[in-house]
Protein backbone atom coordinates (compact mmCIF):
# COMPACT_ATOMS: atom_id res chain seq x y z
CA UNK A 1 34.22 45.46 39.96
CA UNK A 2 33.52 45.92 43.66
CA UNK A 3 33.41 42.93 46.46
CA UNK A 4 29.89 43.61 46.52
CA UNK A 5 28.91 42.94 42.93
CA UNK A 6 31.36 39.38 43.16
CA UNK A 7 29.69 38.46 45.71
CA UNK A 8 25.98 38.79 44.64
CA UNK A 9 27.58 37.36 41.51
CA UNK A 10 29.07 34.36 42.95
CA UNK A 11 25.57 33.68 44.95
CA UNK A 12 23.54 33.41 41.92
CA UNK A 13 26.13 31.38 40.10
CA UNK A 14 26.38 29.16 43.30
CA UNK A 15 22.20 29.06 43.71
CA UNK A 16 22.33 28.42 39.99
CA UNK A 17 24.79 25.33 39.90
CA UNK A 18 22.88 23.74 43.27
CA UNK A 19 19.60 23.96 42.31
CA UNK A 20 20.51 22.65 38.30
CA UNK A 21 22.00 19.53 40.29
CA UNK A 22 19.48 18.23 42.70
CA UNK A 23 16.62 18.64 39.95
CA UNK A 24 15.36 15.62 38.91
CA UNK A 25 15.71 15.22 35.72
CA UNK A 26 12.30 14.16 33.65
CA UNK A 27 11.82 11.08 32.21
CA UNK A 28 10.84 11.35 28.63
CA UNK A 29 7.38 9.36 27.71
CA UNK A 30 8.35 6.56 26.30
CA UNK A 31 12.20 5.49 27.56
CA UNK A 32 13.79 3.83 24.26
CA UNK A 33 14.74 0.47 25.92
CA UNK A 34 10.67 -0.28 26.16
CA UNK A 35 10.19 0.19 22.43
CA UNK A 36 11.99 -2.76 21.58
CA UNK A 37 9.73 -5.87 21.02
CA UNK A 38 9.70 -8.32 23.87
CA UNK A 39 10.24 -11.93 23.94
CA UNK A 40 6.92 -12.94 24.38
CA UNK A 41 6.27 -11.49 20.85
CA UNK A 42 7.48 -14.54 19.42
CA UNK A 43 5.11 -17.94 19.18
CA UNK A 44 6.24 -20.82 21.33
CA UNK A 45 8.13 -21.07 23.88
CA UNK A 46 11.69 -22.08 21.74
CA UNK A 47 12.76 -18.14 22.38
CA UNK A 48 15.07 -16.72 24.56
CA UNK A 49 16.42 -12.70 24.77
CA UNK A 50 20.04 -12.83 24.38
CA UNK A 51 20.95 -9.14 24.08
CA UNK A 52 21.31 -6.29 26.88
CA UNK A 53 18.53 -4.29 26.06
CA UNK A 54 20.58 -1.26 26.78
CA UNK A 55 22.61 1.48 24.34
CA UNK A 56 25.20 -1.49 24.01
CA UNK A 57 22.52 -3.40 21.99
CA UNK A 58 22.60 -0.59 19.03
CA UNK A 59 25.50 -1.38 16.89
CA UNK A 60 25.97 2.27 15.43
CA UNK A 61 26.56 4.99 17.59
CA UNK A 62 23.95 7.58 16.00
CA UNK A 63 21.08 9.86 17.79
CA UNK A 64 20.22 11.37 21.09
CA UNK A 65 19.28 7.71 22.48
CA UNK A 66 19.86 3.80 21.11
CA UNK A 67 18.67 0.96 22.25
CA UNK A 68 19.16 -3.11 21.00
CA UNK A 69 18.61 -6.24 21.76
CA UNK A 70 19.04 -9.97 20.35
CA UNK A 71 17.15 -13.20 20.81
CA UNK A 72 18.12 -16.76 19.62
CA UNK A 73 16.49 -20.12 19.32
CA UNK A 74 18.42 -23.30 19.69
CA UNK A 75 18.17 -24.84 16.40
CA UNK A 76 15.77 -22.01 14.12
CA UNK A 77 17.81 -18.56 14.05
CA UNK A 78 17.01 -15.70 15.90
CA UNK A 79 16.57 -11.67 15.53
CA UNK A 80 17.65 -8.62 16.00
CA UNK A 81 16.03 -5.29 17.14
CA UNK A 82 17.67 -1.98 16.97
CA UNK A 83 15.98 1.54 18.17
CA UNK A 84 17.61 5.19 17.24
CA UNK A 85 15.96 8.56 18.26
CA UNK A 86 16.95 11.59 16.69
CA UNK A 87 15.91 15.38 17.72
CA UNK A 88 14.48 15.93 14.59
CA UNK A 89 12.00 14.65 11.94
CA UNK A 90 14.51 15.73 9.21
CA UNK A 91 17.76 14.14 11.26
CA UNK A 92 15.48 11.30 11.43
CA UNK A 93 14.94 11.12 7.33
CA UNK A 94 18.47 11.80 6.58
CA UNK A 95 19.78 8.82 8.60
CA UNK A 96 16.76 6.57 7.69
CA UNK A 97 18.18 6.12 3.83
CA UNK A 98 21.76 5.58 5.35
CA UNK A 99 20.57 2.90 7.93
CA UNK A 100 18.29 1.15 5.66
CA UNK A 101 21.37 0.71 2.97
CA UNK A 102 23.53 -0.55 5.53
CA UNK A 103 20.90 -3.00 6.83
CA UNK A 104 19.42 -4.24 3.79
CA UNK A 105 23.33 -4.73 2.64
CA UNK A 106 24.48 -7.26 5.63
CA UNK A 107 22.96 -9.56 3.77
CA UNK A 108 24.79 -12.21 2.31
CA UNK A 109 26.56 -10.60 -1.47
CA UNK A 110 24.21 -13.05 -3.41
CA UNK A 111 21.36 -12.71 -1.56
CA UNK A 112 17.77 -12.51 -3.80
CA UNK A 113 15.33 -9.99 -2.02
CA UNK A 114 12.09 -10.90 -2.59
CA UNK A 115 8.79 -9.59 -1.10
CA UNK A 116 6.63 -12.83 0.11
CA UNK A 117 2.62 -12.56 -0.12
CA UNK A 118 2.62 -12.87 3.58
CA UNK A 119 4.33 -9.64 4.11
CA UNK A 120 1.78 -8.01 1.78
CA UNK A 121 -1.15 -7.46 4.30
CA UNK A 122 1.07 -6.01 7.16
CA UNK A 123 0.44 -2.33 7.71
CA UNK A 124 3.06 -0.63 9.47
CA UNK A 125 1.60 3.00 9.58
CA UNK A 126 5.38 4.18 9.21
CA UNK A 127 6.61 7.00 7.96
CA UNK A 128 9.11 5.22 5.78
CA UNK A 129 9.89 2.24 5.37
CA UNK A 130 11.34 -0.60 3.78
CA UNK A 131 10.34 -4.26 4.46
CA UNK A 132 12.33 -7.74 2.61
CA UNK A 133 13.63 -11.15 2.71
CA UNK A 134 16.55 -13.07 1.63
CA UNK A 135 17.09 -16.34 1.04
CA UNK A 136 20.27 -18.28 1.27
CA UNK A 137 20.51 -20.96 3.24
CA UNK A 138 17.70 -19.94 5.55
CA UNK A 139 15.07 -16.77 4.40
CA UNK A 140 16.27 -14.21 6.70
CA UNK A 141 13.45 -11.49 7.54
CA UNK A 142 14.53 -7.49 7.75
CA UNK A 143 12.61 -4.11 8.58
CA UNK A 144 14.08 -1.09 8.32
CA UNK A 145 10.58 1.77 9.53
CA UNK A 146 10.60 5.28 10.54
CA UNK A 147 8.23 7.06 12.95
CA UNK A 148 9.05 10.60 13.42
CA UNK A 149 11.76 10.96 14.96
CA UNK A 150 12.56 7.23 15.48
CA UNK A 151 14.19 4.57 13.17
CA UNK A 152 13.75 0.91 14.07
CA UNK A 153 15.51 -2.18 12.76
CA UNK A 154 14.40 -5.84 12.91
CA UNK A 155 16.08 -8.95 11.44
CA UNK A 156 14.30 -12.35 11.74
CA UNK A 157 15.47 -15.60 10.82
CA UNK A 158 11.99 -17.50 9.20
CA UNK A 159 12.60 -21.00 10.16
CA UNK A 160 11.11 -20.50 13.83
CA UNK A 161 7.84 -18.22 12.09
CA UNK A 162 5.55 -19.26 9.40
């Protein structure tokens, strides 16, 4: 190889490694953190966000992106809200049925599931989804929905909501 040809080599790799790192990179259109539901989604003011709202919020470490957070009343239970995003529709499916299994099964062993007539009118517009409460000592709300390419997670204590 001549000097000539390593040099005009070593330019473009050197143009090609500068101008890579002082691109911006884009922001995607909706950044996961903002999908999760907001504090002010709950009635009355007996609510307070307890979680980080960051990838430390999701307690399994699956897809391109994760976000969770937690919120807690003083006396009524609180909830949970977990976000994945996958690349693909099909990665999305495939880890849907595991997450919804591992979900549905935190539940106490004993647990009953059962599908109250309150639930029955809510229209998710999900891709998949599965949607049931518990009852123990308290009824104990969750939601396991996919959208595309995302998988959300919600657990609600049902003391605090009627």
């Amino acid at each position: 190889m001549t000097t000539k040809r390593l040099v005009s080599i070593s330019f473009l790799l050197l143009t090609f490694f500068a101008t890579g790192c002082s691109l911006k990179p884009e922001e995607t259109a909706c950044q996961i953190d903002r999908l999760l539901i907001d504090v002010s989604t709950f009635p009355g003011n007996i609510w307070e966000e307890t979680g980080s709202r960051d990838t430390q919020g999701a307690p399994s470490r699956l897809g391109i992106e994760r976000a969770g957070t937690s919120f807690s009343t003083t006396t009524q239970g609180g909830a949970n809200n977990d976000i994945y995003h996958f690349y693909t529709v099909d990665e999305a499916g495939k880890n849907y049925d595991q997450l919804q299994l591992d979900w549905f099964n935190l539940a106490p062993e004993d647990s009953v599931w059962i599908a109250p007539v309150e639930l029955e009118s809510i229209t998710l517009n999900a891709d998949e989804s599965r949607l049931g409460c518990s009852i123990r000592t308290i009824e104990t709300c969750r939601l396991v929905a996919r959208y595309e390419t995302y998988i959300v997670e919600l657990k609600v204590d049902m003391p605090a909501l009627t």
